[in-house]
Every structure is written in C-alpha cells, then in structure tokens.
N, C-alpha and C. Protein backbone atom coordinates (compact mmCIF):
# COMPACT_ATOMS: atom_id res chain seq x y z
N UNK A 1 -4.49 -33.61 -26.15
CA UNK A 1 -5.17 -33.24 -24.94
C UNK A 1 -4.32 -32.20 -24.20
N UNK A 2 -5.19 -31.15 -23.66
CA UNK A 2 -4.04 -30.31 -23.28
C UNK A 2 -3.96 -30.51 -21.71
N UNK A 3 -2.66 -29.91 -21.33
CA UNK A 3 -1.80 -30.48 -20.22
C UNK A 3 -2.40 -29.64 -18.97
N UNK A 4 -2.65 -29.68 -17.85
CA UNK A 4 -3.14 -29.33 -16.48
C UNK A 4 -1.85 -28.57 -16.23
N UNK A 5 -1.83 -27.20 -15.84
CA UNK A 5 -0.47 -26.81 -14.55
C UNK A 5 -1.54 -26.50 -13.58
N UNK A 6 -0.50 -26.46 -12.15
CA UNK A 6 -1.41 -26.12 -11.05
C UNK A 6 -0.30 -24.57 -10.70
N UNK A 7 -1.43 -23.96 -11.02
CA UNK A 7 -1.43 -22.42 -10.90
C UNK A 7 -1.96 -22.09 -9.63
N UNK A 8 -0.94 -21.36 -8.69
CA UNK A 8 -1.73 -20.70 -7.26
C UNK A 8 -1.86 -19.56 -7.21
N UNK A 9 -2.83 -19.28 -7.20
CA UNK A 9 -3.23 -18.14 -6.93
C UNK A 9 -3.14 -17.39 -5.62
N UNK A 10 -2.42 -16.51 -5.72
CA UNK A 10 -2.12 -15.88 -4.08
C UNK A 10 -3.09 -14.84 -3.85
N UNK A 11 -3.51 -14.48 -2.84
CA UNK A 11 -4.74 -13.95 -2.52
C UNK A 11 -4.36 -12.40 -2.42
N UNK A 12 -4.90 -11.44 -2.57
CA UNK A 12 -4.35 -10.00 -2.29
C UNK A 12 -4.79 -9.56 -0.85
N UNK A 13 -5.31 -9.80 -0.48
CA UNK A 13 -5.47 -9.16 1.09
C UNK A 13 -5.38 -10.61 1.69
N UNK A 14 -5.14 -10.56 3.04
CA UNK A 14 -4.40 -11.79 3.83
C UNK A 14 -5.41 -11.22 5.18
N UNK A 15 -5.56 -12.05 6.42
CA UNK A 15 -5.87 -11.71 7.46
C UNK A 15 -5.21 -11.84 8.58
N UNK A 16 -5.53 -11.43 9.74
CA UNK A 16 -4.34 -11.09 10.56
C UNK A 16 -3.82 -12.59 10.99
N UNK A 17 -3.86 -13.31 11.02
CA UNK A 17 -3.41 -14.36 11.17
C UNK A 17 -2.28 -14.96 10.41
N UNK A 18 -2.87 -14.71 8.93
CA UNK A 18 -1.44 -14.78 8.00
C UNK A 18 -1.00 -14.20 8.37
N UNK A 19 -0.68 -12.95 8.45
CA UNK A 19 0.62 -11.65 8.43
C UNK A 19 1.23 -12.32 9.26
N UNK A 20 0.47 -12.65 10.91
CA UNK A 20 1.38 -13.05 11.67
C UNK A 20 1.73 -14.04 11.70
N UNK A 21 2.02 -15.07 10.75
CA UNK A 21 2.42 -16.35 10.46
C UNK A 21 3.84 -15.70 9.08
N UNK A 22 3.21 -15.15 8.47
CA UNK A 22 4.35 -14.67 7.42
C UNK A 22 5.29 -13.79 8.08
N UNK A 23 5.04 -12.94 8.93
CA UNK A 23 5.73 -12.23 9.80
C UNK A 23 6.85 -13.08 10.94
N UNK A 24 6.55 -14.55 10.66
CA UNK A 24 7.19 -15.37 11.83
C UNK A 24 6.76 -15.55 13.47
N UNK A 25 5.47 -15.15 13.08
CA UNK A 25 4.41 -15.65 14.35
C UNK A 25 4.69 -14.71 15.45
N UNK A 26 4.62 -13.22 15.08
CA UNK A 26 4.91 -12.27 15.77
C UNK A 26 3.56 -11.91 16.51
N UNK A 27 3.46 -11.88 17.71
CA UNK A 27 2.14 -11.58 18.56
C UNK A 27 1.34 -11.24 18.12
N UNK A 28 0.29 -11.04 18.41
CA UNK A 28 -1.51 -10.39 17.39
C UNK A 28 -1.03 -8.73 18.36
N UNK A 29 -0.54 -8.82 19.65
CA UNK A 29 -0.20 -7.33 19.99
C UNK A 29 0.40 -6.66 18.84
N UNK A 30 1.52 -6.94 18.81
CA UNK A 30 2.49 -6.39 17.79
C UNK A 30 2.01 -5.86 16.64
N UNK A 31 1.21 -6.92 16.07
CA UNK A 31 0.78 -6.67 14.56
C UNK A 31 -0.76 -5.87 14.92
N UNK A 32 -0.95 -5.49 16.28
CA UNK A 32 -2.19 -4.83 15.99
C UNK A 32 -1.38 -3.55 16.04
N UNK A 33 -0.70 -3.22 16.60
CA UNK A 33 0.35 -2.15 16.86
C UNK A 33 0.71 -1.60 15.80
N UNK A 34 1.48 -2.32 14.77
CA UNK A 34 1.91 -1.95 13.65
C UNK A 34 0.91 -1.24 12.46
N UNK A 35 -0.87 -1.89 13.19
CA UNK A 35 -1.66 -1.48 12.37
C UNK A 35 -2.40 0.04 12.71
N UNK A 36 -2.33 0.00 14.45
CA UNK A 36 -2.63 1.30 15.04
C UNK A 36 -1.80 2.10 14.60
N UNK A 37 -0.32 2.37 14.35
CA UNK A 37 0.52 3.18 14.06
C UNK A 37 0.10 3.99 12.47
N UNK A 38 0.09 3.37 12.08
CA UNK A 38 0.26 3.03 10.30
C UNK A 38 1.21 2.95 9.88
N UNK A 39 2.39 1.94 10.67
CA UNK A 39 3.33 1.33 10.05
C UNK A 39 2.53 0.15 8.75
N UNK A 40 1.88 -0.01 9.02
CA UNK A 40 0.98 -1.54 8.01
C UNK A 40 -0.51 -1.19 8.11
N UNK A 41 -0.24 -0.96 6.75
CA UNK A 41 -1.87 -0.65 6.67
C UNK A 41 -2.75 -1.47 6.24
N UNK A 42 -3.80 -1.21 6.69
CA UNK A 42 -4.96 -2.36 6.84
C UNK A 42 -6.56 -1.78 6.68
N UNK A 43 -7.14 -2.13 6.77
CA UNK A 43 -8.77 -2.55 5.97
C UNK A 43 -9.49 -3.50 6.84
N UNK A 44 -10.50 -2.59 7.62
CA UNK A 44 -12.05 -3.76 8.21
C UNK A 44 -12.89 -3.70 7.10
N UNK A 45 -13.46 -4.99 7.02
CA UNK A 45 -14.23 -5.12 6.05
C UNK A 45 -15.40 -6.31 7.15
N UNK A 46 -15.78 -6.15 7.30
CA UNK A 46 -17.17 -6.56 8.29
C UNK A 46 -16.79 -6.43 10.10
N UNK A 47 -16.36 -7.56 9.65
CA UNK A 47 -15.31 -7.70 11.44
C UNK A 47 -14.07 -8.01 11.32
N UNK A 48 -13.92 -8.33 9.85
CA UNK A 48 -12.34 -9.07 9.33
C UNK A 48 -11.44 -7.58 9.54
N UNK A 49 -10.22 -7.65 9.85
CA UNK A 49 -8.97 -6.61 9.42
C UNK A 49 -8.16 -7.34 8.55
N UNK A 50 -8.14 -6.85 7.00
CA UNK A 50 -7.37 -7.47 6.24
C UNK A 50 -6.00 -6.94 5.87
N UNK A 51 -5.07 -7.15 5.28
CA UNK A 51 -3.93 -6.21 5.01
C UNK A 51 -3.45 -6.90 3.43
N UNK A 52 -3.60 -5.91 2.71
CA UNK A 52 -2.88 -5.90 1.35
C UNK A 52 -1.52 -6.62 1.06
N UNK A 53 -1.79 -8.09 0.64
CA UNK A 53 -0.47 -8.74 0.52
C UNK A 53 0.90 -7.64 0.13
N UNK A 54 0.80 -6.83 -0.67
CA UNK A 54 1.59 -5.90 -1.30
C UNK A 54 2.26 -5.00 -0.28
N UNK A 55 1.33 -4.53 0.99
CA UNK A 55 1.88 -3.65 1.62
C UNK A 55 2.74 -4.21 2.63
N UNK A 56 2.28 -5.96 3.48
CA UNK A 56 3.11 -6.49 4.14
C UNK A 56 4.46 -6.93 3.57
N UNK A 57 4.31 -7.56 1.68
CA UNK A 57 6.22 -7.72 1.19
C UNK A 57 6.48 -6.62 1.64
N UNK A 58 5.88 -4.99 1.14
CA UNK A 58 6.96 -3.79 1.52
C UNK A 58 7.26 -3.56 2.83
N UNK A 59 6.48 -4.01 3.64
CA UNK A 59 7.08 -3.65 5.00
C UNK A 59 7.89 -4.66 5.13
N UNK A 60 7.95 -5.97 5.30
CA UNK A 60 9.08 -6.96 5.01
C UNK A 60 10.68 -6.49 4.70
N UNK A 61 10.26 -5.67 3.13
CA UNK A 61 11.43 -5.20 2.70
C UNK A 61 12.09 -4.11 3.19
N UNK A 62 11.60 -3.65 3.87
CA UNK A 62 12.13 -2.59 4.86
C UNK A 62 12.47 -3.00 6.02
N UNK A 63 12.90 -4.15 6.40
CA UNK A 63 13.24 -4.58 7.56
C UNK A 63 14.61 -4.79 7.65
C-alpha cells in the first residue's frame, strides 16, 4: 500500500494580509506604500491586491 506524505503546497500570490503577517505585521499603510512606490509589486485582480510570493522573499532579501 503506498504511503501518504503531506505535501504543502505554497500558494504563489499571497494577499495583503499575508505579506503583512510575513512581513511581521507591518501596517496595511506601509505595505500599501511599498506597493504605491513599486518597491513590491503587486496585481488587482477583482478587488483583491495580490503580491507574487517570489517578489515579497526578494524584497525580504534585500532587507
């Protein structure tokens, strides 16, 4: 019988809520800021603003 792993799947775009939870719960100002600038770029997609898991590690890593 074959064996179960539990595989997570991480999502590629996140919403502003994650960021600012992965970011360490940095204000929704801030992170709208970062998105007005184009320090962190981001994506509306109905009413959602999403941001590319990929682009928040790199901004991360530039910190």
């Amino acid at each position: 019988m074959p064996t179960t792993t539990d595989t997570t799947v991480e999502p590629l775009l996140i919403d502003k809520t994650q960021a600012r939870r992965i970011l360490g719960g940095i204000a929704t100002r801030t992170l709208d800021r970062l998105i007005a600038c184009g320090t962190l770029p981001a994506a509306r997609i109905g009413r959602r603003v999403l941001i590319r898991r990929s682009d928040l590690l790199r901004y991360i890593s530039r910190l």
